[in-house]
Protein backbone atom coordinates (compact mmCIF):
# COMPACT_ATOMS: atom_id res chain seq x y z
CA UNK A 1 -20.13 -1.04 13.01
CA UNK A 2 -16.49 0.11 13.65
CA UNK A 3 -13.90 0.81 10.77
CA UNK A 4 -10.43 -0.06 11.27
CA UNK A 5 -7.39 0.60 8.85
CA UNK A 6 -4.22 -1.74 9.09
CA UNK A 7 -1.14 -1.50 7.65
CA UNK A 8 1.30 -3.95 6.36
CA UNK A 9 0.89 -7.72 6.54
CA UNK A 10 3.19 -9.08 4.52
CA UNK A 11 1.89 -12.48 4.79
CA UNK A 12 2.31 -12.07 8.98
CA UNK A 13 -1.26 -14.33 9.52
CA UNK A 14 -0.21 -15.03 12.81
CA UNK A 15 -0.27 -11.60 13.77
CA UNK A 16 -2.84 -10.64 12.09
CA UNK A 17 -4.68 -12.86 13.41
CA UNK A 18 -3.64 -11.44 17.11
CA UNK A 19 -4.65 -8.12 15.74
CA UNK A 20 -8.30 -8.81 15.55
CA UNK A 21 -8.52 -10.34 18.34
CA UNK A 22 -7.72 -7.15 20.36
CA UNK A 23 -9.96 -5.14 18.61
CA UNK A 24 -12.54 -7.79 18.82
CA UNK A 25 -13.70 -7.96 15.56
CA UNK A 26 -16.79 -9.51 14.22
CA UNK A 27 -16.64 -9.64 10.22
CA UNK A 28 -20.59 -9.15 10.10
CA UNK A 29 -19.95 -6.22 12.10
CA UNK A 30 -16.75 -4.65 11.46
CA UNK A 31 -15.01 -3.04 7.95
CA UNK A 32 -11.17 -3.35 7.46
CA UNK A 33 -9.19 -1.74 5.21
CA UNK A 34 -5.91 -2.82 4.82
CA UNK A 35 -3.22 -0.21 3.33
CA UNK A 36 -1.42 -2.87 1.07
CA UNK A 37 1.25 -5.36 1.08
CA UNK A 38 -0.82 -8.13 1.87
CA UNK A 39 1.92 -10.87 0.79
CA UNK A 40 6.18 -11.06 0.60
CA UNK A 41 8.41 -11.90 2.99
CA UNK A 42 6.74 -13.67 6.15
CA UNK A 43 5.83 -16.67 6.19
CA UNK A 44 1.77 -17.38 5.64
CA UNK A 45 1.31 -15.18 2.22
CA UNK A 46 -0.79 -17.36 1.00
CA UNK A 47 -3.20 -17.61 4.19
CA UNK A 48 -2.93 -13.90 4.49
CA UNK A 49 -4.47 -13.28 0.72
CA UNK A 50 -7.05 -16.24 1.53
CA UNK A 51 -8.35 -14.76 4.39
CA UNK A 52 -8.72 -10.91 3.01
CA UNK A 53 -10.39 -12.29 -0.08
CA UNK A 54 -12.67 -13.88 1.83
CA UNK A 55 -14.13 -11.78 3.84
CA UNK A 56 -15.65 -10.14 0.76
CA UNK A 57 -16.99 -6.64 0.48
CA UNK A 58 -16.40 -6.24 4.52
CA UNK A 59 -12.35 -5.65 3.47
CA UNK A 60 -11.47 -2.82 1.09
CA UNK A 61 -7.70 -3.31 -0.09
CA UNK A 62 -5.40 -0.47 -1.78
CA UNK A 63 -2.60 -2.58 -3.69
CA UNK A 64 1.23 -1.98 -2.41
CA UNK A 65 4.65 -2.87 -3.89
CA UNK A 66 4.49 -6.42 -3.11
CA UNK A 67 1.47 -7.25 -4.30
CA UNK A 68 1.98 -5.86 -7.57
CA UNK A 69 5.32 -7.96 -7.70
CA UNK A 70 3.04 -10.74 -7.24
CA UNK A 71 1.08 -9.93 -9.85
CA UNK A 72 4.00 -9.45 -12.31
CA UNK A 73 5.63 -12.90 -11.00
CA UNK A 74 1.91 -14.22 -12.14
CA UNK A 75 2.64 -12.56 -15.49
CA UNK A 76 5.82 -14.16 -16.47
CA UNK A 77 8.32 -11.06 -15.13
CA UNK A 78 10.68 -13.17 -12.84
CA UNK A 79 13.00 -10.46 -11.94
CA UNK A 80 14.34 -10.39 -8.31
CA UNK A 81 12.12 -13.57 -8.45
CA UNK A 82 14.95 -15.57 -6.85
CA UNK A 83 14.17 -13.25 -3.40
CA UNK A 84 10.39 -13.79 -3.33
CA UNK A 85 10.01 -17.45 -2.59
CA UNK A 86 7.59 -16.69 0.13
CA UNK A 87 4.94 -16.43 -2.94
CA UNK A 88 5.51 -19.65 -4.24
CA UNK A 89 2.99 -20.97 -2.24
CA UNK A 90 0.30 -18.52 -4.23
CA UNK A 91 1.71 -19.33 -7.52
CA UNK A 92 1.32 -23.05 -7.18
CA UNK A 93 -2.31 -22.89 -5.25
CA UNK A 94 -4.95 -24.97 -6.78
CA UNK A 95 -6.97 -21.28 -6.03
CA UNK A 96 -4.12 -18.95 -7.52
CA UNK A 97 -6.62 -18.07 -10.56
CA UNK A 98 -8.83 -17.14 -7.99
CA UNK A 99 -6.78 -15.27 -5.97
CA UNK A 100 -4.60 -13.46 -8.53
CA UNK A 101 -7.81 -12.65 -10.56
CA UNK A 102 -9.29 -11.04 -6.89
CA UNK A 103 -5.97 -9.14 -6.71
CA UNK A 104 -5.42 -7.57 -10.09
CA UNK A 105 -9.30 -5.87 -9.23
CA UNK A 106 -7.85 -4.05 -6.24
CA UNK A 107 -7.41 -0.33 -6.13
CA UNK A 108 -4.88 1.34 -6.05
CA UNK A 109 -6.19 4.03 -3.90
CA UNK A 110 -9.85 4.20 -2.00
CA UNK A 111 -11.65 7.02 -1.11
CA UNK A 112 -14.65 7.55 1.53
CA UNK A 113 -16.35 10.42 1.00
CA UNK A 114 -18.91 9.40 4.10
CA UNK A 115 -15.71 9.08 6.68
CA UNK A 116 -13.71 11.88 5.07
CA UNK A 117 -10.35 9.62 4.89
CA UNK A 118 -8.40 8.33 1.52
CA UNK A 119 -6.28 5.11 1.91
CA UNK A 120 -3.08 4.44 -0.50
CA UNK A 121 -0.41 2.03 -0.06
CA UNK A 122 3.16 5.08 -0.19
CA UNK A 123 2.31 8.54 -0.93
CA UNK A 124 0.96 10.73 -3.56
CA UNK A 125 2.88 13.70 -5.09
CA UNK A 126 2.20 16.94 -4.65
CA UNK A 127 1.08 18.14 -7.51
CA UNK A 128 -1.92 15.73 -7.71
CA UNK A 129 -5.26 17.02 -5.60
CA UNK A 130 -7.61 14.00 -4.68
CA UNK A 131 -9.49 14.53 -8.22
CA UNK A 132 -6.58 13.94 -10.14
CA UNK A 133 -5.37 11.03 -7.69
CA UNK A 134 -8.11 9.18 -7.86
CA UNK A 135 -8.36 9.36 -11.84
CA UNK A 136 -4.71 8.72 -12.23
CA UNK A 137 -5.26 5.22 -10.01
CA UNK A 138 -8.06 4.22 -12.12
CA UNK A 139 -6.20 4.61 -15.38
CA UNK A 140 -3.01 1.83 -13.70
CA UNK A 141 -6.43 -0.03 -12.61
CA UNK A 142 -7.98 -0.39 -15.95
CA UNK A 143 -5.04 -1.42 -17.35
CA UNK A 144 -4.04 -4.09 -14.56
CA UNK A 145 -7.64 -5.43 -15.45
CA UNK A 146 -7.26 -5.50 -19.01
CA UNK A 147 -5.37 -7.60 -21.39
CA UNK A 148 -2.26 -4.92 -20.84
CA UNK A 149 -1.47 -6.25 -17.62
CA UNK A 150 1.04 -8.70 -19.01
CA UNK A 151 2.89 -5.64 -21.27
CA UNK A 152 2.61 -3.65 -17.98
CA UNK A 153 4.04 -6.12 -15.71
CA UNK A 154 7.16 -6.40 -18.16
CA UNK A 155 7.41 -2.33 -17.99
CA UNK A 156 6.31 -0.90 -14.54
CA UNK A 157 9.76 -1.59 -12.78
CA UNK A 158 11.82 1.52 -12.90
CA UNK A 159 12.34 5.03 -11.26
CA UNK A 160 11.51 7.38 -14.47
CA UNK A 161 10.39 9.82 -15.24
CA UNK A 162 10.58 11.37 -11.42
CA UNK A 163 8.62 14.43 -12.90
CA UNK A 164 4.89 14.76 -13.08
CA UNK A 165 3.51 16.22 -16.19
CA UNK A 166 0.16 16.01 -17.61
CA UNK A 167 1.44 15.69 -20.93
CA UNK A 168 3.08 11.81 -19.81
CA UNK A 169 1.52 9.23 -21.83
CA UNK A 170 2.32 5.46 -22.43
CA UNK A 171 4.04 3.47 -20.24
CA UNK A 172 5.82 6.55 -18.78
CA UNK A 173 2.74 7.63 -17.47
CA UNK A 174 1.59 4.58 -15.74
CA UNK A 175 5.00 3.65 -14.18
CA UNK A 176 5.32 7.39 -12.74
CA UNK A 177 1.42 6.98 -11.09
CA UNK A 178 2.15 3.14 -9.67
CA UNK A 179 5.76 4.12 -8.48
CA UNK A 180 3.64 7.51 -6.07
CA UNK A 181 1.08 4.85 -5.07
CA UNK A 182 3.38 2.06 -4.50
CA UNK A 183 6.98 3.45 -3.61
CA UNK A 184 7.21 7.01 -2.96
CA UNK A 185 8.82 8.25 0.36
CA UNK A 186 10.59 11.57 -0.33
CA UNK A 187 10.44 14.18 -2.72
CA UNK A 188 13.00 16.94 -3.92
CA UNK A 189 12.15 20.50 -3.07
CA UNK A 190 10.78 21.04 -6.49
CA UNK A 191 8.18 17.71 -5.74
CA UNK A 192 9.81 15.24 -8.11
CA UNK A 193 9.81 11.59 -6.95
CA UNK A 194 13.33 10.66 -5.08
CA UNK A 195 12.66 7.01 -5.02
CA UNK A 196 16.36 6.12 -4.54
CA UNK A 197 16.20 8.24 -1.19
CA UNK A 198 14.97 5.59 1.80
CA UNK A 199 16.79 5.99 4.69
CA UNK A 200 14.43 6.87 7.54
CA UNK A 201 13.10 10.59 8.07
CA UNK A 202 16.31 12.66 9.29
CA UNK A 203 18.68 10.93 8.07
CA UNK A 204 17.61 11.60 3.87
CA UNK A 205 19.35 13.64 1.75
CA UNK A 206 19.14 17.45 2.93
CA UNK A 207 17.57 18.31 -0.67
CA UNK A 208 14.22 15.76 -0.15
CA UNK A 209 11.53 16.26 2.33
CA UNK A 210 8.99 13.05 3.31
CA UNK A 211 6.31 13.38 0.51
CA UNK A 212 3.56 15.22 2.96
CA UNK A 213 6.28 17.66 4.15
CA UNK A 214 6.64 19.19 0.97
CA UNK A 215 4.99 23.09 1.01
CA UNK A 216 1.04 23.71 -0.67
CA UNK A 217 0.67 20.15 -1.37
CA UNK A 218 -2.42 20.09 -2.95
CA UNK A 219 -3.24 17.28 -0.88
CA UNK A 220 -2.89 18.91 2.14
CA UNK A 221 -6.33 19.66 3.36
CA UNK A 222 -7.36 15.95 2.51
CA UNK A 223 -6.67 12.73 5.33
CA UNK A 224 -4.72 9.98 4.30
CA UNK A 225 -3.72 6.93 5.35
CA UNK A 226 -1.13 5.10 4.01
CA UNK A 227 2.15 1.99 4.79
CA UNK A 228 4.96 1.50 3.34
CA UNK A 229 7.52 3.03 5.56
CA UNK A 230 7.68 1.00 8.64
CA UNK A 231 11.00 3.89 9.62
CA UNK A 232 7.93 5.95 10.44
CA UNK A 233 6.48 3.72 12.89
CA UNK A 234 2.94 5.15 13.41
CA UNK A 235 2.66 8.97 13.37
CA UNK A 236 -0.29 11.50 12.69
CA UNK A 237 1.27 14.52 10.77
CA UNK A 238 -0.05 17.26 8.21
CA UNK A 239 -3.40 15.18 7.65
CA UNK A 240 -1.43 11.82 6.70
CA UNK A 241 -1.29 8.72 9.16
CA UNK A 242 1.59 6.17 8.85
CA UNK A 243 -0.04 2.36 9.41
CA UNK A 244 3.53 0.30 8.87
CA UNK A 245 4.69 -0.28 12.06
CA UNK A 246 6.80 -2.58 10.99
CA UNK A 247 5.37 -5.87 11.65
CA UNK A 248 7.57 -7.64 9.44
CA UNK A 249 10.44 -7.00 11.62
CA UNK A 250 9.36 -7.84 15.06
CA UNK A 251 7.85 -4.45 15.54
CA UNK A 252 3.85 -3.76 15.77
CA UNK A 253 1.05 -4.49 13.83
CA UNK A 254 -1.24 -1.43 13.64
CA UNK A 255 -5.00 -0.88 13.31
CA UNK A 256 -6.49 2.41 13.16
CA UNK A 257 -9.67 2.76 14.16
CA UNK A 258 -11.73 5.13 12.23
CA UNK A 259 -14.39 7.26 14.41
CA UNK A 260 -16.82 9.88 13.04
CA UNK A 261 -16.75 11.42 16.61
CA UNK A 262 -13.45 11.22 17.60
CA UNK A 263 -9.92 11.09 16.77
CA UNK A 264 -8.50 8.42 14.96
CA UNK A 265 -7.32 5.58 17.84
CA UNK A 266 -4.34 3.25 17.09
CA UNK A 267 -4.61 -0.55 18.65
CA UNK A 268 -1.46 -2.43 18.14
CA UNK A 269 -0.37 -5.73 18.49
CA UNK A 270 3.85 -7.01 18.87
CA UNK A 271 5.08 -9.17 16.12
CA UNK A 272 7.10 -11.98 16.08
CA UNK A 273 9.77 -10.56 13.78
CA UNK A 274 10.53 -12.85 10.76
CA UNK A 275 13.36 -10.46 9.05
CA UNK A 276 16.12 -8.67 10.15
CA UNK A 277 16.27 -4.79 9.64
């Protein structure tokens, strides 16, 4: 059985499709895990989230930005609705109880103890060791699959508080935890969330550093996988993997094969582009 990690899709079947091809995969063989952002912004979202779902327990799926805007779309929040008509499609499906009901039960961060990896969608912050990361995603979780999701949906969009405190509660809480394992790029020196920062590594502000640059973070001895920032392109640094390689864009699709025995091994496939940068 081989393991392979992929990064965003963002409704790119086509590619996807071209993807699995090269690494010949056999779904009652093979285990994906895909790093979020199934759906937005190319053109086959609603293929895409068929497909995944589909395949059942041999696909485990960490939710991203976009498919949480899905889900709030679902729940009657229709802001920046007017830019996301690539998930019509979903929202008028015969199957988009199905499908929505499949997504809200995703995680929003997945751990395998056997392999030794975590998988998230952006980035964690630094404060947070994998205990506390993996509790904090399964309080959002509950309350996505609770009757809250529709109060949470209305609430989640914002960028405070950008400080981490134990002592959050409410609301505050839950839209700090989503926005590290949904949006985060860089932190501030000090490790509070700079989600307004996202120009590309180099270019940032000189007071933020890429969230697993930032010194002692407690994740640091822990591997992660995660998308979100197809700037990266795929890199290995300080125990983290970048999977967005920008397929969106008419850059690569990337799968990461997972090996007990070796290092990790990156297979990529060129996209077709569907957006400009």
């Amino acid at each position: 059985m081989a393991l392979y990690a992929i990064g965003d899709v963002q409704g790119c079947y086509k590619d996807l499709m071209q993807l699995l091809k090269k690494i010949d995969y056999k779904a009652d063989r093979d285990t994906l895990w895909f790093a979020g952002d199934l759906v937005n912004r190319g053109p086959d979202s609603l293929k895409t989230l068929r497909f995944v779902k589909n395949l059942g327990e041999g696909a485990i799926v960490v939710l991203g930005n976009h498919d949480l805007h899905l889900l709030a779309m679902s729940q009657g929040n229709l802001k920046h609705a007017e830019k996301d008509h690539t998930l019509r499609d979903i929202l008028k499906a015969k199957d988009r109880d199905d499908l929505l009901e499949w997504l809200r039960n995703r995680p929003l961060m997945h751990h395998c103890s056997e392999r030794g990896y975590s998988l998230i969608h952006a980035g964690l912050p630094p404060q947070w060791d994998l205990a506390t990361a993996l509790s904090c995603a399964a309080e959002v979780e509950t309350t996505l699959r609770s009757d809250a999701i529709s109060d949470f949906c209305l609430q989640m969009y914002g960028n405070e508080p950008n400080c981490w405190s134990d002592s959050l509660e409410g609301m505050d809480r839950l839209r700090f935890i989503t926005n590290c394992f949904t949006r985060l790029r860089f932190c501030d020196k000090q490790g509070n969330l700079a989600l307004r920062e996202k120009r590309a590594p180099g270019h940032q502000a000189t007071d933020f550093l890429p969230w697993y640059e930032i010194p002692n973070r407690a994740t640091q001895d822990e591997r992660i996988l995660f998308g979100h920032w197809s700037t990266l392109g795929y890199q290995s640094r300080n125990n983290t993997w970048c999977l967005d390689t920008g397929c969106l864009w008419g850059g690569k699709l990337t799968a990461l094969q997972l090996r007990s025995d070796k290092p990790p091994k990156p297979l990529q496939v060129s996209c077709r582009g569907y957006k400009k940068p």
